[in-house]
PDB file of N, CA and C in Angstrom:
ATOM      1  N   UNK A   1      23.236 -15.214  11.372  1.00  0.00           N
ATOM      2  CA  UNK A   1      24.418 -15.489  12.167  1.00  0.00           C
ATOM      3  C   UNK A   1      24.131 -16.686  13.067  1.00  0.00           C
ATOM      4  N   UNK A   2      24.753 -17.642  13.296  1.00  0.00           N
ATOM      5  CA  UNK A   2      24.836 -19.027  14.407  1.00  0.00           C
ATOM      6  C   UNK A   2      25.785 -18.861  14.733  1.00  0.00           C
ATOM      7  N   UNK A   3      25.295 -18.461  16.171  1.00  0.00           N
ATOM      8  CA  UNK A   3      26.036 -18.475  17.357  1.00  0.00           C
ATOM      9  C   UNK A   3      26.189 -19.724  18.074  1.00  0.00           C
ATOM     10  N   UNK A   4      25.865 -20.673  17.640  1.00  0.00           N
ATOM     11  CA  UNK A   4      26.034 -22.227  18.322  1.00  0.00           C
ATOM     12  C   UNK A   4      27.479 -22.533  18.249  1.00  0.00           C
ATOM     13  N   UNK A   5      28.007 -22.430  17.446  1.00  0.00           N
ATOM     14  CA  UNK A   5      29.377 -22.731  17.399  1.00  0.00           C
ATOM     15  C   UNK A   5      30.651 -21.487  16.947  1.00  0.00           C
ATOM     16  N   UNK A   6      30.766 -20.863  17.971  1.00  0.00           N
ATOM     17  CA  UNK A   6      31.737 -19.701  17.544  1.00  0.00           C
ATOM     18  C   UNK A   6      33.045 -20.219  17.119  1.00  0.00           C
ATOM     19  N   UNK A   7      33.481 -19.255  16.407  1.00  0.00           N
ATOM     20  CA  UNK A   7      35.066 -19.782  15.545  1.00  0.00           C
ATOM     21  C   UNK A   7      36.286 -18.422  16.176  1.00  0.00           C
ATOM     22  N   UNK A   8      37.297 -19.250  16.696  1.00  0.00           N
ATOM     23  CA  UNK A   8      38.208 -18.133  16.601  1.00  0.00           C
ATOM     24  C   UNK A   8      38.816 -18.442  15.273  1.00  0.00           C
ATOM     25  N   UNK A   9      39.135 -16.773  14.753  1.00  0.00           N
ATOM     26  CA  UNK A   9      40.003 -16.695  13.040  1.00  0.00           C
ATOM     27  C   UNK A   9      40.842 -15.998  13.382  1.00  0.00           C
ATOM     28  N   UNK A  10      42.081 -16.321  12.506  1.00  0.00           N
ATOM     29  CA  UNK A  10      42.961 -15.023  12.595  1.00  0.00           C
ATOM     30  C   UNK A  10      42.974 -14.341  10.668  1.00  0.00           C
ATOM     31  N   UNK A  11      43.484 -13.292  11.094  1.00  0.00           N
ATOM     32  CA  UNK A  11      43.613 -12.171   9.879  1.00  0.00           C
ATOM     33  C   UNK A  11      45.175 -11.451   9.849  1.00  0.00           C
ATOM     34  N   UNK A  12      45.183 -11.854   8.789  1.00  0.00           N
ATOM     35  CA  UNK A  12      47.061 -10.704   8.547  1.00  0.00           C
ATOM     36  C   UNK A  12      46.915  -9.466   7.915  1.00  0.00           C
ATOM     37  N   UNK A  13      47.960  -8.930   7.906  1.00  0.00           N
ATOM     38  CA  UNK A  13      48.348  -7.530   7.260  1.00  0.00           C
ATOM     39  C   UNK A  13      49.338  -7.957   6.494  1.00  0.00           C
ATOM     40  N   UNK A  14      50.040  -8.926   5.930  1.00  0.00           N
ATOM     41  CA  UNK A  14      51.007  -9.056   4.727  1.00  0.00           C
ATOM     42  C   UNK A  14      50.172  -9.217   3.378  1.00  0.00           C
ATOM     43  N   UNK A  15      50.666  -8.514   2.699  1.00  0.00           N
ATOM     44  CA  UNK A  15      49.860  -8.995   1.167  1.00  0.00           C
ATOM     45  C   UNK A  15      48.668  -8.268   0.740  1.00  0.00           C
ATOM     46  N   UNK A  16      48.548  -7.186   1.345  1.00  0.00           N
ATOM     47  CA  UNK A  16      47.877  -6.426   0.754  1.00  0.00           C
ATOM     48  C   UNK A  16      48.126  -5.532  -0.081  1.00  0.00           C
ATOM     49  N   UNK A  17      48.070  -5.776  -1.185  1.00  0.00           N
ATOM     50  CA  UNK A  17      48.161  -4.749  -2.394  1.00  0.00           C
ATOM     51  C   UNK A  17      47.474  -5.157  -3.866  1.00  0.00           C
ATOM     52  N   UNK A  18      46.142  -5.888  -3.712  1.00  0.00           N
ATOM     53  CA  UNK A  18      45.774  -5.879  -4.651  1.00  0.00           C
ATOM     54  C   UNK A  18      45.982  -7.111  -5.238  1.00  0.00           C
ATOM     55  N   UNK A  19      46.746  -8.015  -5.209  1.00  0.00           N
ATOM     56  CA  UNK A  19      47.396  -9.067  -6.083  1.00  0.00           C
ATOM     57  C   UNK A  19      46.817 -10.521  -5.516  1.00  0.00           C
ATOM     58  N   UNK A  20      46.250 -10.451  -4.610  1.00  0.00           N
ATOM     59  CA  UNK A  20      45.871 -11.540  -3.952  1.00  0.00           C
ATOM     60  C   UNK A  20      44.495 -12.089  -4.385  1.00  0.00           C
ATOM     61  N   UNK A  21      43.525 -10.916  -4.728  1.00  0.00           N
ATOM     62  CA  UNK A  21      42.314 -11.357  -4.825  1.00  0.00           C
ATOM     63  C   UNK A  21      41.328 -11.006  -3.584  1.00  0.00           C
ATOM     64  N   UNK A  22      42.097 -10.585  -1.982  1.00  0.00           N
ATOM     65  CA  UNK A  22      40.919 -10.511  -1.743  1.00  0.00           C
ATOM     66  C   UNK A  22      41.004  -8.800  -0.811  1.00  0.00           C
ATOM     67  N   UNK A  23      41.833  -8.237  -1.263  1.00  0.00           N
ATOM     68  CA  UNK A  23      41.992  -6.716  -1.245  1.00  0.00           C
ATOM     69  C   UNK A  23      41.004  -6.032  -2.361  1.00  0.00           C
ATOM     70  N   UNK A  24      40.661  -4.823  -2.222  1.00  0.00           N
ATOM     71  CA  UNK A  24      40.036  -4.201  -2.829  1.00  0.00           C
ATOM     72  C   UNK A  24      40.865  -2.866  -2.944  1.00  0.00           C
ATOM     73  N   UNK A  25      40.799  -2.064  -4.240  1.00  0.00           N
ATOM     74  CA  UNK A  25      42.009  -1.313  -4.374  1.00  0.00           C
ATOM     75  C   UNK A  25      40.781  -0.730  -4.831  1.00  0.00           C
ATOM     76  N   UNK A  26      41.443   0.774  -4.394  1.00  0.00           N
ATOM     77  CA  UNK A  26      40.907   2.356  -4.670  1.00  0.00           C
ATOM     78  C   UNK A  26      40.882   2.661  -6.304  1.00  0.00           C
ATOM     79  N   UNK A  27      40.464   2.552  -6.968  1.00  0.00           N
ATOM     80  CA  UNK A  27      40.758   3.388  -8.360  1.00  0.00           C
ATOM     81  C   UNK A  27      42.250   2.648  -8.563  1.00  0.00           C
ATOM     82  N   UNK A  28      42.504   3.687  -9.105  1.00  0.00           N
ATOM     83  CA  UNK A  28      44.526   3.282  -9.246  1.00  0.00           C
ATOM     84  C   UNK A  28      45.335   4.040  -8.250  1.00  0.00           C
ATOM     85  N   UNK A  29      44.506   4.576  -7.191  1.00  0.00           N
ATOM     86  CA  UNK A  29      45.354   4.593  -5.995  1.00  0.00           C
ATOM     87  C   UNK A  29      46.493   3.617  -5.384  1.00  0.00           C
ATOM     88  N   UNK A  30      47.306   3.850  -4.708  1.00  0.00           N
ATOM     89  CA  UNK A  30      48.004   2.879  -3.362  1.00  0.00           C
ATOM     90  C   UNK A  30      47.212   3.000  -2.165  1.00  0.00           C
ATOM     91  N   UNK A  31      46.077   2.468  -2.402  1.00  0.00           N
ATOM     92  CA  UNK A  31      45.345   2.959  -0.974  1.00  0.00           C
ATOM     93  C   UNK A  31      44.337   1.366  -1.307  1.00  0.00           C
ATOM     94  N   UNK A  32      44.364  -0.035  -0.465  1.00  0.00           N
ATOM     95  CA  UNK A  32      44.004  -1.088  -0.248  1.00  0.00           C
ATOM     96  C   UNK A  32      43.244  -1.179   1.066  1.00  0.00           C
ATOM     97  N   UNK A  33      42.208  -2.393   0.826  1.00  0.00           N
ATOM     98  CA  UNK A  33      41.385  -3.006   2.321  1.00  0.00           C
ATOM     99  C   UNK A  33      41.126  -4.029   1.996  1.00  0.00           C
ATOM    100  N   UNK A  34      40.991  -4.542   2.979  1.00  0.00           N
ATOM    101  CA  UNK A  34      40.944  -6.250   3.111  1.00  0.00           C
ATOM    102  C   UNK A  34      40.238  -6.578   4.152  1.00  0.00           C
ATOM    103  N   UNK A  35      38.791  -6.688   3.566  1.00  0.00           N
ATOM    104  CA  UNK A  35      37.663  -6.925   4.801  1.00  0.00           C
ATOM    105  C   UNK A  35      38.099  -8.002   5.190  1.00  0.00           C
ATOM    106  N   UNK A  36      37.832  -8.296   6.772  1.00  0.00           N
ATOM    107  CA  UNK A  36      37.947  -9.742   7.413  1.00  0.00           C
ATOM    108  C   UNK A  36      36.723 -10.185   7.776  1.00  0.00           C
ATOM    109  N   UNK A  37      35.592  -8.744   8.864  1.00  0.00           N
ATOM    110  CA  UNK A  37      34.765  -9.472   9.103  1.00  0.00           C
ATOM    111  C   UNK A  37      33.525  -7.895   8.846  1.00  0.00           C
ATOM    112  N   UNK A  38      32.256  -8.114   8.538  1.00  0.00           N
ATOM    113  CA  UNK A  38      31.611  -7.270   7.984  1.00  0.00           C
ATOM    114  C   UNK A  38      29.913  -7.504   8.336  1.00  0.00           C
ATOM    115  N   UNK A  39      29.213  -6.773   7.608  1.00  0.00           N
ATOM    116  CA  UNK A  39      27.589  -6.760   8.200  1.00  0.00           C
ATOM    117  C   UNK A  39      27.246  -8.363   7.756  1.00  0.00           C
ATOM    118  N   UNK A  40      27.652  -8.868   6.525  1.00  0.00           N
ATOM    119  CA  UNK A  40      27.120 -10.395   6.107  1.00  0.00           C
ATOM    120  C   UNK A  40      27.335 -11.122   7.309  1.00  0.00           C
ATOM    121  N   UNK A  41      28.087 -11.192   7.792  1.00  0.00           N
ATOM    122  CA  UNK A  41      27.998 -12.586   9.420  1.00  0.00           C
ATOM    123  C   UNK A  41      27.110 -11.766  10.421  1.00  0.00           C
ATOM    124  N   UNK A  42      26.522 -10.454  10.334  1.00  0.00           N
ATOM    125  CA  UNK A  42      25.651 -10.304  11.450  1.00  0.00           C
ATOM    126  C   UNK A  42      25.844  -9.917  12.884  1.00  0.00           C
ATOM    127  N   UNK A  43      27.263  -9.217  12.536  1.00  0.00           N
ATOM    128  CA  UNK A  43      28.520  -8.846  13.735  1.00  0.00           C
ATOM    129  C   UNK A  43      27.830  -6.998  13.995  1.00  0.00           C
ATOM    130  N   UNK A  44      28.056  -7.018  15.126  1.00  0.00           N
ATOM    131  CA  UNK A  44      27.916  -5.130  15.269  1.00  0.00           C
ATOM    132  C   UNK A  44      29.108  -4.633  14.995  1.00  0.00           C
ATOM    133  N   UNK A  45      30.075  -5.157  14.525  1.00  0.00           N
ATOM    134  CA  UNK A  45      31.258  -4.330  14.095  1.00  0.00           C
ATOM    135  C   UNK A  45      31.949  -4.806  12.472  1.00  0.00           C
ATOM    136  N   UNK A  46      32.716  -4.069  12.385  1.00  0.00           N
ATOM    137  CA  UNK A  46      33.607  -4.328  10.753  1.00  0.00           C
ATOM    138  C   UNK A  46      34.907  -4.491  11.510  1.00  0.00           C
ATOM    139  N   UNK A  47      35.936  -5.308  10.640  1.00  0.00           N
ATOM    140  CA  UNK A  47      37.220  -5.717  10.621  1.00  0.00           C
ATOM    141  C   UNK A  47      37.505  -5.322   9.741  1.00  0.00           C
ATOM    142  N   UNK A  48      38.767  -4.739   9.576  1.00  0.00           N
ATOM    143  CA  UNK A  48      39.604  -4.939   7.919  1.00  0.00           C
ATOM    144  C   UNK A  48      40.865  -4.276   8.069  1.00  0.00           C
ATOM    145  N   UNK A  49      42.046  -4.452   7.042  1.00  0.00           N
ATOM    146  CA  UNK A  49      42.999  -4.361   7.246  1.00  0.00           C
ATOM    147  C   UNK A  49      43.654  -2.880   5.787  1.00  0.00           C
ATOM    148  N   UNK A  50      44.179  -2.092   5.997  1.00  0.00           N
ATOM    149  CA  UNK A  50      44.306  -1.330   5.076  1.00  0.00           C
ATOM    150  C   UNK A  50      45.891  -1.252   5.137  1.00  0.00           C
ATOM    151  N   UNK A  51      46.147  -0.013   3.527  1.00  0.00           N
ATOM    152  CA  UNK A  51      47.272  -0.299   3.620  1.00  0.00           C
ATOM    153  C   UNK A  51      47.652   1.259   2.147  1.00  0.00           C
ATOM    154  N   UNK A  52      48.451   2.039   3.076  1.00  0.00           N
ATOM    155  CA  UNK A  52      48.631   3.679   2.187  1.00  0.00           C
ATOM    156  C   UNK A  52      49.875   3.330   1.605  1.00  0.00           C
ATOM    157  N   UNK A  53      49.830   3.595   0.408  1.00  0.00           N
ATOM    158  CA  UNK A  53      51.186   4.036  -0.071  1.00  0.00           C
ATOM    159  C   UNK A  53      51.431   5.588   0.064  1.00  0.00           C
ATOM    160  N   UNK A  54      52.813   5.166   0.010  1.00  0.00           N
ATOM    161  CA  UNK A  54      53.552   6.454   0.952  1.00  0.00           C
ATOM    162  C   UNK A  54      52.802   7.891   0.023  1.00  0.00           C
ATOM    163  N   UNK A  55      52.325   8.573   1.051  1.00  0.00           N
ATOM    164  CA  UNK A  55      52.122  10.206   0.134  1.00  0.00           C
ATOM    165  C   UNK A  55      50.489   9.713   0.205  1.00  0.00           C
ATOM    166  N   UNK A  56      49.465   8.779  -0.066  1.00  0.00           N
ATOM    167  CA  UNK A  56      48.434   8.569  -0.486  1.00  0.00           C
ATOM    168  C   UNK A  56      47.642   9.311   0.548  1.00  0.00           C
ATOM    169  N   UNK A  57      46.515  10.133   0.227  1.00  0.00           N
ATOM    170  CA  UNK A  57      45.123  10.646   1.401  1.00  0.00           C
ATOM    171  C   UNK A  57      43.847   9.652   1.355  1.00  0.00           C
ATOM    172  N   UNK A  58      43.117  10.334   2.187  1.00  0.00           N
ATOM    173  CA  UNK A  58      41.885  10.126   2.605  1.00  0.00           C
ATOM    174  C   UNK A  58      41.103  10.750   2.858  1.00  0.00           C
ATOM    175  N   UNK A  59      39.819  10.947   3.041  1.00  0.00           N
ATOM    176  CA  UNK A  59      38.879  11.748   3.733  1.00  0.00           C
ATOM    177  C   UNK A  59      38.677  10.796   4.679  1.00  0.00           C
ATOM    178  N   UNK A  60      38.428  11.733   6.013  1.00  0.00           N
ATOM    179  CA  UNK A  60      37.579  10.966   7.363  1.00  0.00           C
ATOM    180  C   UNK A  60      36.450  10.525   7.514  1.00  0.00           C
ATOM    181  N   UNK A  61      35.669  11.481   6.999  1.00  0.00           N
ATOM    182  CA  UNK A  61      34.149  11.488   7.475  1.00  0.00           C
ATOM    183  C   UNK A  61      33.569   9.875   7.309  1.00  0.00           C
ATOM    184  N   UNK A  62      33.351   9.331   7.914  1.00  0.00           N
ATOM    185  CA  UNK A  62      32.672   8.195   8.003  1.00  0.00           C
ATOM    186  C   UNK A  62      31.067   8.216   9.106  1.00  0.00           C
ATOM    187  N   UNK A  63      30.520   7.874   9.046  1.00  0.00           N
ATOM    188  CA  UNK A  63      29.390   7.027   9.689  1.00  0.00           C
ATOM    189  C   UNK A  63      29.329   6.238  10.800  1.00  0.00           C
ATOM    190  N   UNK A  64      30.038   6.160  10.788  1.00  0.00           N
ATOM    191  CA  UNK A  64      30.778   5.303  11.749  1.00  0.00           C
ATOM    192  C   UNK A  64      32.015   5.619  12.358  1.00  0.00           C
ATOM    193  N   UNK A  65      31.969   4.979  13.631  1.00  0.00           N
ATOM    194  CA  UNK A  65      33.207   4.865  15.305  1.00  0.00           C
ATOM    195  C   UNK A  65      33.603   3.673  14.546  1.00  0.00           C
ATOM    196  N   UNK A  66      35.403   4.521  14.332  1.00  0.00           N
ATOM    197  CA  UNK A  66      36.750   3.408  14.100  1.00  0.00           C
ATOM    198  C   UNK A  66      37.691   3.319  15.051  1.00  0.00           C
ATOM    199  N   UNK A  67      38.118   2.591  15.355  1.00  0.00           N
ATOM    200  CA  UNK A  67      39.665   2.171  15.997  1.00  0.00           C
ATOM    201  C   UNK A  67      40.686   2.251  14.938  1.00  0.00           C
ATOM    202  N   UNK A  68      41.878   2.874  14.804  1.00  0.00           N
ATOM    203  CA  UNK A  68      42.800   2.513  14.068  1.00  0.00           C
ATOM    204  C   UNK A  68      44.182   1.868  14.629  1.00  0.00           C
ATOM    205  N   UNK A  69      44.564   0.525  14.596  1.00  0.00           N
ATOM    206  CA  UNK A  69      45.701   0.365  15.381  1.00  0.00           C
ATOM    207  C   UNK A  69      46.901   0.495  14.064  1.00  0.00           C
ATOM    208  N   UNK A  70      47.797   1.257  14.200  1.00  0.00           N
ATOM    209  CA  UNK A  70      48.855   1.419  12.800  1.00  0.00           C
ATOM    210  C   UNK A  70      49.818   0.408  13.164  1.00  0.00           C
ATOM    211  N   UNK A  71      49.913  -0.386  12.384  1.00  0.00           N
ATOM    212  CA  UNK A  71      51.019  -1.858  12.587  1.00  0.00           C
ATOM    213  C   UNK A  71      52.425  -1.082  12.003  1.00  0.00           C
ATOM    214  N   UNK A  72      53.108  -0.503  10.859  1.00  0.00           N
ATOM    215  CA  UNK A  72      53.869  -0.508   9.965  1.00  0.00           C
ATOM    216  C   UNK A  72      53.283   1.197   9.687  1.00  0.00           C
ATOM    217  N   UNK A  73      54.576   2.247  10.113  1.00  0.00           N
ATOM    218  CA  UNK A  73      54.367   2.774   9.058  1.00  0.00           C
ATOM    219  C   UNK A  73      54.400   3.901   9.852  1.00  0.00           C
ATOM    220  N   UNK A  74      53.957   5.559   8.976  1.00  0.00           N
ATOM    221  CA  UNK A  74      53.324   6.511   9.742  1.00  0.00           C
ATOM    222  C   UNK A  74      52.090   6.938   9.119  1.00  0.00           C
ATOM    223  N   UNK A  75      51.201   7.684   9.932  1.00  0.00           N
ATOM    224  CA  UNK A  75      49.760   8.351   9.101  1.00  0.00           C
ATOM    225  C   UNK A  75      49.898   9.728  10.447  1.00  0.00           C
ATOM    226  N   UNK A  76      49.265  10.561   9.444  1.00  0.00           N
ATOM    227  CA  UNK A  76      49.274  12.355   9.658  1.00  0.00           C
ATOM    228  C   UNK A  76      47.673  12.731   9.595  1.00  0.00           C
ATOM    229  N   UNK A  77      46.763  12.879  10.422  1.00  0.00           N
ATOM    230  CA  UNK A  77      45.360  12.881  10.630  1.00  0.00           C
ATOM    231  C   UNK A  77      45.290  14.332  10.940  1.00  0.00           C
ATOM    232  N   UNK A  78      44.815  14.950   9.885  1.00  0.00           N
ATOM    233  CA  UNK A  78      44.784  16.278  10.397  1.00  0.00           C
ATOM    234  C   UNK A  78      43.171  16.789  10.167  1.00  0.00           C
ATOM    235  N   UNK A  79      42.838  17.613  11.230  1.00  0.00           N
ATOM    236  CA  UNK A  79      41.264  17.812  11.297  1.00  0.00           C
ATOM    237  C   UNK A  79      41.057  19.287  11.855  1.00  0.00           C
ATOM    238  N   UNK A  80      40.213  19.645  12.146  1.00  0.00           N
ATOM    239  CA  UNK A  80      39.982  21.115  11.984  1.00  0.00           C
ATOM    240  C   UNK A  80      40.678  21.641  13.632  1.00  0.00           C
ATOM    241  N   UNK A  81      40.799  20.718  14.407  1.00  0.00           N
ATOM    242  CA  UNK A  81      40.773  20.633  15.678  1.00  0.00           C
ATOM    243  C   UNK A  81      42.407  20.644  15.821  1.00  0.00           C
ATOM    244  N   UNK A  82      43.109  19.646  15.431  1.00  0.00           N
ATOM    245  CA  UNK A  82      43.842  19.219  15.624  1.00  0.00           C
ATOM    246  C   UNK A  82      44.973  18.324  14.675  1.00  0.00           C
ATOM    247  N   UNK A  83      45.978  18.116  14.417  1.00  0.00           N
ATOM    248  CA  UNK A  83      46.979  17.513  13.678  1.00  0.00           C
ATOM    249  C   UNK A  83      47.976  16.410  14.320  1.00  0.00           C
ATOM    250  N   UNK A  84      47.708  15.127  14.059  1.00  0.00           N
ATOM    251  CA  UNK A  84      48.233  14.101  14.739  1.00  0.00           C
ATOM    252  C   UNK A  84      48.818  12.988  13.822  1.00  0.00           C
ATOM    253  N   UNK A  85      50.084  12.665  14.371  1.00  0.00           N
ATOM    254  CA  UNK A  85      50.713  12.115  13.769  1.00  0.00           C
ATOM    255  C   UNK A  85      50.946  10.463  14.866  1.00  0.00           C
ATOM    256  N   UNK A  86      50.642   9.560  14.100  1.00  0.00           N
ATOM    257  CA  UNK A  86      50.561   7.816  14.430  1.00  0.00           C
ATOM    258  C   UNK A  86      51.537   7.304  13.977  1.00  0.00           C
ATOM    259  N   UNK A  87      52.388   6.344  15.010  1.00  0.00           N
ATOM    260  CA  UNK A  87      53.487   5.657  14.041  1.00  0.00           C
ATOM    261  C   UNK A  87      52.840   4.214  14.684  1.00  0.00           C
ATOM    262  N   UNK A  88      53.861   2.718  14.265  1.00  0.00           N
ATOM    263  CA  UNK A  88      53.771   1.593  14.727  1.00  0.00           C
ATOM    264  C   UNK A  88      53.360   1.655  16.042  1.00  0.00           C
ATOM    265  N   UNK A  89      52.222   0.854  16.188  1.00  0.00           N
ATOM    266  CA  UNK A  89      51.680   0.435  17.618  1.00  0.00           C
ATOM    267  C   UNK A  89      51.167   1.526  18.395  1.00  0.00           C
ATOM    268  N   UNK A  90      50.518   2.498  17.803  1.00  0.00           N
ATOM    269  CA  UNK A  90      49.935   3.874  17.987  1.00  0.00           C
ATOM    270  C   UNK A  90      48.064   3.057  17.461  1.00  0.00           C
ATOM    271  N   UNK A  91      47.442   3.483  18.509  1.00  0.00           N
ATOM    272  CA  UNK A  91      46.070   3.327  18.317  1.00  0.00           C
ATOM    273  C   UNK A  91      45.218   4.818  18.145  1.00  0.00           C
ATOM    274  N   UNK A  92      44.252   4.459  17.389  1.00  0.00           N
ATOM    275  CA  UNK A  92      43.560   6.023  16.954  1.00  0.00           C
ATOM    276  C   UNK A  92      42.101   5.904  17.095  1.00  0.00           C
ATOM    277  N   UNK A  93      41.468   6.629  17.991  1.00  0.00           N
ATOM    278  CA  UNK A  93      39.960   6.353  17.498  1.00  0.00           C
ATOM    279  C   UNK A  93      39.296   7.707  16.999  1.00  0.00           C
ATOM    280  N   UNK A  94      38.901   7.378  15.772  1.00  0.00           N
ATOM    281  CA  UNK A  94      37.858   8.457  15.316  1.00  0.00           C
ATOM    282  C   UNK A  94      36.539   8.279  14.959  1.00  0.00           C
ATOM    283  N   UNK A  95      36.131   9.052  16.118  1.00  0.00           N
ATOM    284  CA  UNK A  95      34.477   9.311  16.055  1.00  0.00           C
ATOM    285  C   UNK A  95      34.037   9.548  15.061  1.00  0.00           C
ATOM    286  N   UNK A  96      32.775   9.128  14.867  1.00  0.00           N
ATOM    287  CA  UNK A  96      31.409   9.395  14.073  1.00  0.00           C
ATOM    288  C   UNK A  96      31.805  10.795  13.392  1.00  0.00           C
ATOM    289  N   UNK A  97      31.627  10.650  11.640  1.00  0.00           N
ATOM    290  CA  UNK A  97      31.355  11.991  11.716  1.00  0.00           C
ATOM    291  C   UNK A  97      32.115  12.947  11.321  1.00  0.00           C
ATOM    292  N   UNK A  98      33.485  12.349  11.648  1.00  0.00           N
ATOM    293  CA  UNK A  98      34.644  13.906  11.821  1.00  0.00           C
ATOM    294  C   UNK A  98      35.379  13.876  10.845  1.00  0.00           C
ATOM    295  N   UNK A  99      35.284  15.594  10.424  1.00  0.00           N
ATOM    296  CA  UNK A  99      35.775  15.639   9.060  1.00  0.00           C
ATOM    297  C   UNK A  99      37.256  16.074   9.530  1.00  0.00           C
ATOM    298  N   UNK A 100      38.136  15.904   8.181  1.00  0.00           N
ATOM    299  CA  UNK A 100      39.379  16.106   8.108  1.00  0.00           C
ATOM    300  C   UNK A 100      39.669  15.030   6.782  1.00  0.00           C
ATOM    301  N   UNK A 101      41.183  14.655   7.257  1.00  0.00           N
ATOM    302  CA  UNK A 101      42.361  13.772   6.404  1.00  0.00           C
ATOM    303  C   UNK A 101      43.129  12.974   6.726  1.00  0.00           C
ATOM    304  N   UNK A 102      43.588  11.548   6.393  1.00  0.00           N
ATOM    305  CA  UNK A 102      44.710  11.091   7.064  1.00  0.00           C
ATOM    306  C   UNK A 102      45.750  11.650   5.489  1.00  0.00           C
ATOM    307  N   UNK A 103      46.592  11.238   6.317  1.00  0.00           N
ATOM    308  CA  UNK A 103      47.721  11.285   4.904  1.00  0.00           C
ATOM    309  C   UNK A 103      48.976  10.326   5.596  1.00  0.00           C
ATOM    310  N   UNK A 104      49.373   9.525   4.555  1.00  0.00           N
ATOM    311  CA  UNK A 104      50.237   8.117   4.798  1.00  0.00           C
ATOM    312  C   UNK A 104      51.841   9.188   4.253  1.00  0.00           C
ATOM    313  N   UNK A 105      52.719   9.028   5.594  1.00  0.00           N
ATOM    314  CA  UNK A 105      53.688   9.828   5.426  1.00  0.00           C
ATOM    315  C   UNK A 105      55.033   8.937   5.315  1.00  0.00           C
ATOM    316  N   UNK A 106      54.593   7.579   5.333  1.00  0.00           N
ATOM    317  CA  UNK A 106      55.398   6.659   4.321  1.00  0.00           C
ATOM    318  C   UNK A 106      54.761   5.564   4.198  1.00  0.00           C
ATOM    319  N   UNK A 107      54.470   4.578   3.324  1.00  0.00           N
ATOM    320  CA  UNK A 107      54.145   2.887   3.398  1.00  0.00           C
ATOM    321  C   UNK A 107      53.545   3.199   4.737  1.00  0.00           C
ATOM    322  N   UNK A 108      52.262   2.286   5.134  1.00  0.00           N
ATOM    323  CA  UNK A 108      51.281   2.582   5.852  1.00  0.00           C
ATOM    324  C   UNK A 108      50.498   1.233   6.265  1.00  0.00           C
ATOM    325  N   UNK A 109      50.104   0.437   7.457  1.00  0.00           N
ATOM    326  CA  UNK A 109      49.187  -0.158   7.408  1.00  0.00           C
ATOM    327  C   UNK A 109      48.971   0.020   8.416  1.00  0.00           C
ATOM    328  N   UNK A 110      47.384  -0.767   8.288  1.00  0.00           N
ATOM    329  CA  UNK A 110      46.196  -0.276   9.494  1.00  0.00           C
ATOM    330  C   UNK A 110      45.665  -2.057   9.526  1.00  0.00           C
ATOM    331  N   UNK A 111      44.891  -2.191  10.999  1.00  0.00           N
ATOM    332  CA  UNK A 111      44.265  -2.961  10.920  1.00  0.00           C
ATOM    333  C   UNK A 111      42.838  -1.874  11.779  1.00  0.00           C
ATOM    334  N   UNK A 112      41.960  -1.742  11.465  1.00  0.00           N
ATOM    335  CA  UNK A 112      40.726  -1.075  11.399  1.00  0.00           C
ATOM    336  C   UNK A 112      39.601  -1.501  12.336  1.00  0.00           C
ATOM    337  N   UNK A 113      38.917  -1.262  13.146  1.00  0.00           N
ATOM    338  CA  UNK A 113      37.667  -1.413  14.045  1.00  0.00           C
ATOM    339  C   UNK A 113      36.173  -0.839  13.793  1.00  0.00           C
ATOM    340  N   UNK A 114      35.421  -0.969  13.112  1.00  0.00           N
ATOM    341  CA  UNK A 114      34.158   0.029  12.866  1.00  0.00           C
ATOM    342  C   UNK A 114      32.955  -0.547  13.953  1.00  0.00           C
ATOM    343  N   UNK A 115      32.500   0.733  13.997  1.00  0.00           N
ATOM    344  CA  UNK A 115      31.087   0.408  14.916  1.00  0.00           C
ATOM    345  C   UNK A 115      30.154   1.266  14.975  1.00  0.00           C
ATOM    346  N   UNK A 116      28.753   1.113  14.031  1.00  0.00           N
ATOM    347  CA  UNK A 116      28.507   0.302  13.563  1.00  0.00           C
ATOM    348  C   UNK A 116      28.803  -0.833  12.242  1.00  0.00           C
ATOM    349  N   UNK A 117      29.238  -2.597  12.123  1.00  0.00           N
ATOM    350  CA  UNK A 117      29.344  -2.470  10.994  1.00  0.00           C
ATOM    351  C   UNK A 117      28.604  -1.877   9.663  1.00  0.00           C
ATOM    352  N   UNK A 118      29.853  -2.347   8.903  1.00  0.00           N
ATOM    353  CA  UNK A 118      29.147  -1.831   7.457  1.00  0.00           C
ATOM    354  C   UNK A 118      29.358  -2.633   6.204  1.00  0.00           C
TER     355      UNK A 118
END
């Protein structure tokens, strides 16, 4: 990583579904990501932008502390604890670790925070 010359970038959420080239699609799911920024630049965090088609799940459990800010859409996070529902401009953080589900309860996008990256 050179830190001599930092860059501000920006990153969108239009156009994710695969067709672009630089989304990565699930199997033949509706379930897309679109890394922006990741362990190769040497960052302590991950960027990326996702994107549920309506009805599509997930598992939680990750390794990692996320931020979820939901741009578009709704998601239904349900966990042993608790059942929460995110619409537009709803932020989410889920800890290390925690099992459960999201489920995209129509057309869905995320722009994503991880820490540690990955």
């Amino acid at each position: 990583m050179d830190d001599s010359a930092p860059t501000v970038r920006a990153f969108g959420t239009h156009g994710i579904d695969g067709t672009d080239g630089s989304s990565l699609q699930f199997g033949d799911r509706q379930l897309f990501i679109r890394p922006a920024v990741d362990t190769s630049e040497g960052r302590l965090f991950s960027a990326y932008s996702a994107r549920f088609g309506r009805g599509e799940r997930a598992d939680l459990p990750a390794p990692y502390e996320e931020v979820w800010v939901v741009v578009q859409g709704w998601l239904r996070i349900h966990t042993a604890c608790t059942d929460i529902t995110a619409g537009a401009g709803d932020y989410l953080h889920v800890p290390k670790n925690t099992p459960g589900e999201v489920e995209a309860l129509e057309e869905t996008t995320l722009v994503c925070i991880s820490v540690p990256a990955h």
